[in-house]
Protein backbone atom coordinates (compact mmCIF):
# COMPACT_ATOMS: atom_id res chain seq x y z
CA UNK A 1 -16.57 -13.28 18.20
CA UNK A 2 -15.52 -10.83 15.23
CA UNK A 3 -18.31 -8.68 13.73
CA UNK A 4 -17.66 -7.93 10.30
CA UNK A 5 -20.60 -6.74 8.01
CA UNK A 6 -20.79 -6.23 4.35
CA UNK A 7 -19.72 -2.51 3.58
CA UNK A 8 -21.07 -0.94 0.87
CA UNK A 9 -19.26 -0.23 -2.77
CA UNK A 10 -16.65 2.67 -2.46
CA UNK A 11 -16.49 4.89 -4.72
CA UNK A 12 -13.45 6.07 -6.55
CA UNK A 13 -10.75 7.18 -5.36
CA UNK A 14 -7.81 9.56 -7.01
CA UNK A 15 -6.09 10.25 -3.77
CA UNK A 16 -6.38 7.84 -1.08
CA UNK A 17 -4.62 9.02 2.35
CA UNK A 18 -4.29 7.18 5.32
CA UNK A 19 -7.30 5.90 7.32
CA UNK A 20 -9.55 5.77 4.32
CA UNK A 21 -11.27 3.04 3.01
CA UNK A 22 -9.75 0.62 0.65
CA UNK A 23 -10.47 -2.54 -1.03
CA UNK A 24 -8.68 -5.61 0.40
CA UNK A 25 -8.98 -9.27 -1.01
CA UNK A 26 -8.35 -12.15 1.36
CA UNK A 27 -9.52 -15.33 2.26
CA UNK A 28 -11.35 -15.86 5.18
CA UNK A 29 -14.57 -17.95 6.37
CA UNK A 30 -17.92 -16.30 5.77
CA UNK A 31 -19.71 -15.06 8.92
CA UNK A 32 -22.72 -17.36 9.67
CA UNK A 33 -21.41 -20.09 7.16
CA UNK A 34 -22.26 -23.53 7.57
CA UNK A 35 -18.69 -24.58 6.82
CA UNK A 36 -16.01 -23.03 8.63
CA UNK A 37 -13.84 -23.26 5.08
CA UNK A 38 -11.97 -19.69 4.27
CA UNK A 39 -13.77 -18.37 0.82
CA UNK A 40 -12.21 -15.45 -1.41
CA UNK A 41 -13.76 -12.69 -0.50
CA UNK A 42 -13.45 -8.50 -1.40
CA UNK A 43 -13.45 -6.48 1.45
CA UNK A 44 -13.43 -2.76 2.49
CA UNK A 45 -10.64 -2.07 5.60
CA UNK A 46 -9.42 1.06 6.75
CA UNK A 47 -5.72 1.96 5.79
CA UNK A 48 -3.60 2.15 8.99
CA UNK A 49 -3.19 -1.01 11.18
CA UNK A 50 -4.33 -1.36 14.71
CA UNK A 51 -2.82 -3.94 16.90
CA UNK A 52 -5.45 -5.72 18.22
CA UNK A 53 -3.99 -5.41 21.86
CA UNK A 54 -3.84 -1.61 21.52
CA UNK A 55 -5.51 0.72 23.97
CA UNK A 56 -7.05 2.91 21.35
CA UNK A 57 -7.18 3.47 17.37
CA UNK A 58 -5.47 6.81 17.40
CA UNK A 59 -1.71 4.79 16.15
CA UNK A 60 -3.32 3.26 12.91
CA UNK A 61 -2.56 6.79 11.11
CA UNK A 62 0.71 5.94 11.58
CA UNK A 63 0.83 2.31 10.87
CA UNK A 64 0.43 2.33 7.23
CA UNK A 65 3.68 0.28 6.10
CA UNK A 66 5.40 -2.58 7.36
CA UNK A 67 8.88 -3.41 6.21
CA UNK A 68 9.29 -6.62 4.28
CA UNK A 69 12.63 -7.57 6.29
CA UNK A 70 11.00 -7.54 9.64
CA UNK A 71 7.65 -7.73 9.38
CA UNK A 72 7.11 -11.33 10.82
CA UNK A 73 9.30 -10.13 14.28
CA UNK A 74 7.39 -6.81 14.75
CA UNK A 75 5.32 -7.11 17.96
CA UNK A 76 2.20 -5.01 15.98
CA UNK A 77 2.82 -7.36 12.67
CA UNK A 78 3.75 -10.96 13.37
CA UNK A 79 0.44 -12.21 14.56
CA UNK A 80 -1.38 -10.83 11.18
CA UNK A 81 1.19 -11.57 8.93
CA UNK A 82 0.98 -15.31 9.99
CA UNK A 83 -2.58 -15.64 9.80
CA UNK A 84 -4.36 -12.49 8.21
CA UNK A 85 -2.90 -11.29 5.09
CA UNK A 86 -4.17 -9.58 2.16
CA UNK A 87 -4.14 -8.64 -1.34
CA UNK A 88 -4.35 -4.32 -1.50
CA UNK A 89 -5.78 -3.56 -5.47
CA UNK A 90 -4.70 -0.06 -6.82
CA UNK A 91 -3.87 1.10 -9.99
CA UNK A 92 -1.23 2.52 -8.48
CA UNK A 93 0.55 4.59 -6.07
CA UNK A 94 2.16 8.32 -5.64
CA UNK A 95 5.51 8.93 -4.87
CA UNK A 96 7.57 12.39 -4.37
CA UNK A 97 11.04 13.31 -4.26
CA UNK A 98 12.46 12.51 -0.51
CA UNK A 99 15.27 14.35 1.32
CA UNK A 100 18.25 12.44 0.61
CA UNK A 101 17.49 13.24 -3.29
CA UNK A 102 17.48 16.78 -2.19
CA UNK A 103 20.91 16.20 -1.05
CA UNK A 104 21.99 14.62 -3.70
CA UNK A 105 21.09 17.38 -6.52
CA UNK A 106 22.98 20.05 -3.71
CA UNK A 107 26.06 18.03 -3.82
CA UNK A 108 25.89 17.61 -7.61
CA UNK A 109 25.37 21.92 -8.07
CA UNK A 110 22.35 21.86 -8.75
CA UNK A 111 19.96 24.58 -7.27
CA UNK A 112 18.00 23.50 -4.40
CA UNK A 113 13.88 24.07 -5.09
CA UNK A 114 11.07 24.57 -2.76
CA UNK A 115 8.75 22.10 -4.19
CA UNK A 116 8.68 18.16 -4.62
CA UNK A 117 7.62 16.38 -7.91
CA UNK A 118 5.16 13.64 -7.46
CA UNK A 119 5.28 10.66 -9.43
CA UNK A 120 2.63 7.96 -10.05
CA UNK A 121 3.54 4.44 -10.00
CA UNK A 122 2.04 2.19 -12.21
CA UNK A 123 2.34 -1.35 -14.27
CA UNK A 124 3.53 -1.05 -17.41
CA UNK A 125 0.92 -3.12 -19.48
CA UNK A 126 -2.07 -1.58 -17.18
CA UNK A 127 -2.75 -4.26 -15.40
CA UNK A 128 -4.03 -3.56 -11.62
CA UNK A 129 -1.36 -3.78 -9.13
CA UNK A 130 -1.72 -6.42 -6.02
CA UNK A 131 -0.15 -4.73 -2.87
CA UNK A 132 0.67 -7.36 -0.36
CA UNK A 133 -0.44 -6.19 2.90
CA UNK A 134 -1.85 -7.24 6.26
CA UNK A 135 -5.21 -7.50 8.28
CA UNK A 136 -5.75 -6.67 12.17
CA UNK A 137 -9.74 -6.21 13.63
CA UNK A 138 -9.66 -4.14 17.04
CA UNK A 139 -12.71 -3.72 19.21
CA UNK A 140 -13.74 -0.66 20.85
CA UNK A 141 -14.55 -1.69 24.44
CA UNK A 142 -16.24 1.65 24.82
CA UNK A 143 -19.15 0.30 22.72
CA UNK A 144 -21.85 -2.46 23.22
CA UNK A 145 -21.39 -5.50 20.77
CA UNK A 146 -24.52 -4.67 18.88
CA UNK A 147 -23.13 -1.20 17.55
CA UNK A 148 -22.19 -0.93 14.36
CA UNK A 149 -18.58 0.25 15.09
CA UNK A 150 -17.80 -1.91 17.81
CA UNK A 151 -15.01 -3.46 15.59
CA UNK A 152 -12.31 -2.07 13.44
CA UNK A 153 -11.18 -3.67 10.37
CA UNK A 154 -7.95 -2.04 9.38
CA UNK A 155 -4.52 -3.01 7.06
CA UNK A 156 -0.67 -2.06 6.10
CA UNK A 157 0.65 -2.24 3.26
CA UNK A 158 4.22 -4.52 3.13
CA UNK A 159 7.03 -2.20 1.54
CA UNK A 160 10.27 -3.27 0.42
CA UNK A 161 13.16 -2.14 -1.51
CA UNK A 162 12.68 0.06 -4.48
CA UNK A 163 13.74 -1.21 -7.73
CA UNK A 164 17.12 0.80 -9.20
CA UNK A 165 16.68 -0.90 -12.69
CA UNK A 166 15.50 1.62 -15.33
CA UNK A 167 11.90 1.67 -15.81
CA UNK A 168 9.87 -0.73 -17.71
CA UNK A 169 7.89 0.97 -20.58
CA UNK A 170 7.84 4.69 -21.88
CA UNK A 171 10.23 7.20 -19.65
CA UNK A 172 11.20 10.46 -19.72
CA UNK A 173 13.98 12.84 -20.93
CA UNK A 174 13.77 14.47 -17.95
CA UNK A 175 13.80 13.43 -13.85
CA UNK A 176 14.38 9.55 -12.30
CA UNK A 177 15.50 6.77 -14.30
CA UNK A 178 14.00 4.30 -11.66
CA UNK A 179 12.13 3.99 -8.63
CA UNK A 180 15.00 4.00 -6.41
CA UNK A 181 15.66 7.80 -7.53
CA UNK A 182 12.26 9.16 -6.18
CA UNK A 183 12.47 7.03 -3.16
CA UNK A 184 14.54 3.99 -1.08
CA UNK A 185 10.78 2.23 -0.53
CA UNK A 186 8.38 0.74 -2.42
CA UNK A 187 5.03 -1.11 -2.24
CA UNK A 188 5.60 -4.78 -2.34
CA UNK A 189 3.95 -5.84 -5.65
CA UNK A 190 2.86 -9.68 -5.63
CA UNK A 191 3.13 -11.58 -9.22
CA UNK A 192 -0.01 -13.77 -9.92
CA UNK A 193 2.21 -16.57 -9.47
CA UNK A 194 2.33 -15.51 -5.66
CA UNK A 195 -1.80 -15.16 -4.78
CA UNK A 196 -3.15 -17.94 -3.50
CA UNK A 197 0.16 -19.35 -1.33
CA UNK A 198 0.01 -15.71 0.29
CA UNK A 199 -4.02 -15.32 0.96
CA UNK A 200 -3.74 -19.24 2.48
CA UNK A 201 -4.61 -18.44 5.96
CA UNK A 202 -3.55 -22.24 6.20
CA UNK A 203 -0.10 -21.32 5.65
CA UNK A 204 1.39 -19.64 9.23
CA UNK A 205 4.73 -20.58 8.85
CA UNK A 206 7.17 -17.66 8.68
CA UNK A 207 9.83 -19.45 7.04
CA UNK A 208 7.52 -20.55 4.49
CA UNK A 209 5.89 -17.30 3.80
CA UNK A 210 9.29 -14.81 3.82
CA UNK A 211 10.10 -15.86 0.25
CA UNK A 212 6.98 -14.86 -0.98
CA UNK A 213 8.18 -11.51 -0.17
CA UNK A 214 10.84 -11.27 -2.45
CA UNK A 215 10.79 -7.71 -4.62
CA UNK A 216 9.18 -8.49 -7.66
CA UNK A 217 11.21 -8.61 -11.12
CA UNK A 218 12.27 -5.62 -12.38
CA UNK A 219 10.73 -3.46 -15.57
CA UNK A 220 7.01 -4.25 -14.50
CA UNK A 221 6.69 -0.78 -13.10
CA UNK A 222 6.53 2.58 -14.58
CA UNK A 223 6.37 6.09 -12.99
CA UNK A 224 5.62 9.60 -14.70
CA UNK A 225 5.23 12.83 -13.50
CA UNK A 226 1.98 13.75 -12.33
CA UNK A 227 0.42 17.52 -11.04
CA UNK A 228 1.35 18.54 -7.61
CA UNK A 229 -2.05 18.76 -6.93
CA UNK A 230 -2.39 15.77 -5.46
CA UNK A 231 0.07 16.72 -2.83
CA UNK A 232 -3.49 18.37 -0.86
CA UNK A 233 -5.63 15.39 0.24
CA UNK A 234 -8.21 17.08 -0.81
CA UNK A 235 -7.89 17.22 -4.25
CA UNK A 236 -9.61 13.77 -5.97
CA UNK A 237 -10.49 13.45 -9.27
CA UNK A 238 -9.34 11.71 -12.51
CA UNK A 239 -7.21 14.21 -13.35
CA UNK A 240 -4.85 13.71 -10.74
CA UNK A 241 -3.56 10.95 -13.03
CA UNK A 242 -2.88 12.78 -16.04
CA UNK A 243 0.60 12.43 -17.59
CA UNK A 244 3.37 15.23 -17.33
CA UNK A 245 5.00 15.74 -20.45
CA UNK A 246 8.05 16.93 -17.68
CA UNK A 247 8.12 17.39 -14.43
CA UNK A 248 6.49 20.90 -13.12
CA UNK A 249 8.83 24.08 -13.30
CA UNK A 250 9.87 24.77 -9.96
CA UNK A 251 10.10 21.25 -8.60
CA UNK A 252 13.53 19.17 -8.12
CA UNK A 253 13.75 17.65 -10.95
C-alpha cells in the first residue's frame, strides 16, 4: 500500500535542478477516502524518475526527460505513462546554447566563445506553462513502513521537438529566432484543451493517449536572454529572470 503524505508548501524557486521538489497536478484517489474515485489534487514530487522496480534511487538524477516518440515503449516509462501522469506548472524553463550550435557558428566564421547564453522560456501572454510529465513511487526496502521516507514520489518531464517557427511575442535583434536554434528539445507544453483527457488515470490506452502528445502550436512560446548566473545551481532569486536587452558579451551569440 502507497504512503503518500501531504508535503508542505514549497517555496519559490528561480532555479530548480534535478531532484528538487516540484509541484505536480494529477488525479488520483485520496488516501483514506471513502470512495476510491481519483480527485484533482496538487502535489509535491521530486524531479528525476525512479522505476519502481529499481534497486536504488541513485538513477532518478538522470531520469529527468522522457522522449515524446517513445515514451510509452521505454521499459522505465510505459507503466507510468499509462496510468500515472501529470501536469508539471512552471513559469518556465532555461535553455543554453548546445554543441551542434557551436558548430554551426564555426562553420559559418564566426569566432568560437567559451561561454553559453542561457535563455528562459516562457508563454507569451504570461500564462503558467503545463509540462506534461510522468509519476513513479519507489519504496526503500531499507526502511520500516512507518518511516517517513519509506516511499519516493518522483516525475519526468515528456520532451519533444523544439519548435523552428519564429517566436511568438517580442524578440530580439540579436541571437535565436526560435527554439529550435538554442536547442533540438523542448518541454512538451499541454494546451488547456488537452488537461483532463491526459490526468484521466481511466484512460491507459497508448493509442489513445499518443496524440495528446502532439507539439503544441507554434508562437505560444517566447525566449529571451537571461544572466549566466543561473548556470550555478546555486544561484536562486528573482533576478535570475530579468530580461537581457542582448545576450552577454562573451557568449555565442
Amino acid at each position: 500500500m502507497e504512503k503518500w503524505e501531504p508535503e508542505e508548501a514549497l517555496a519559490p524557486d528561480w532555479n530548480v535542478a534535478p531532484t528538487k521538489d516540484v509541484y505536480a497536478v494529477l488525479e488520483r484517489p485520496l488516501k483514506d477516502a471513502d470512495e476510491p474515485r481519483p480527485v484533482r489534487q496538487l502535489r509535491t514530487l521530486k524531479w528525476g524518475l525512479v522505476p519502481s522496480w529499481a534497486k536504488s534511487p541513485e538513477g532518478g538524477a538522470k531520469m529527468i526527460n522522457a522522449r515524446a516518440e517513445t515514451v510509452h515503449e521505454k521499459p522505465s516509462y510505459r507503466r507510468p505513462f499509462a496510468s500515472r501522469r501529470c501536469i508539471l506548472p512552471a513559469d518556465g524553463y532555461y535553455e543554453w546554447v548546445t554543441a551542434a550550435q557551436e558548430r554551426q557558428l564555426e562553420e559559418k566564421g564566426k569566432r568560437k566563445r567559451p561561454r553559453k547564453q542561457p535563455y528562459f522560456v516562457t508563454p507569451v501572454d504570461g500564462s503558467v506553462m503545463a509540462m506534461a510529465g510522468l509519476y513513479e513511487f519507489w519504496r526503500d526496502r531499507t526502511l520500516p513502513d512507518d518511516h517517513p521516507r519509506s516511499w519516493w514520489v518522483t516525475c519526468t518531464v515528456i520532451t519533444t521537438d523544439a519548435d523552428k517557427e519564429p517566436f511568438g511575442g517580442v524578440s530580439h535583434d540579436e541571437g535565436p529566432r526560435s527554439l529550435a536554434e538554442i536547442h533540438p528539445r523542448m518541454p512538451l507544453m499541454l494546451t488547456e484543451d488537452r488537461w483532463a483527457s491526459w490526468l484521466d488515470p481511466a484512460r491507459t490506452d497508448p493509442d489513445d493517449l499518443l496524440p495528446l502528445l502532439a507539439p503544441p502550436p507554434s508562437g505560444l512560446l517566447r525566449a529571451y536572454p537571461v544572466a549566466t548566473g543561473v548556470s550555478d545551481v546555486r544561484n536562486n532569486g528573482p533576478e535570475l529572470l530579468k530580461e537581457l536587452e542582448a545576450p552577454e558579451e562573451g557568449t555565442l551569440f
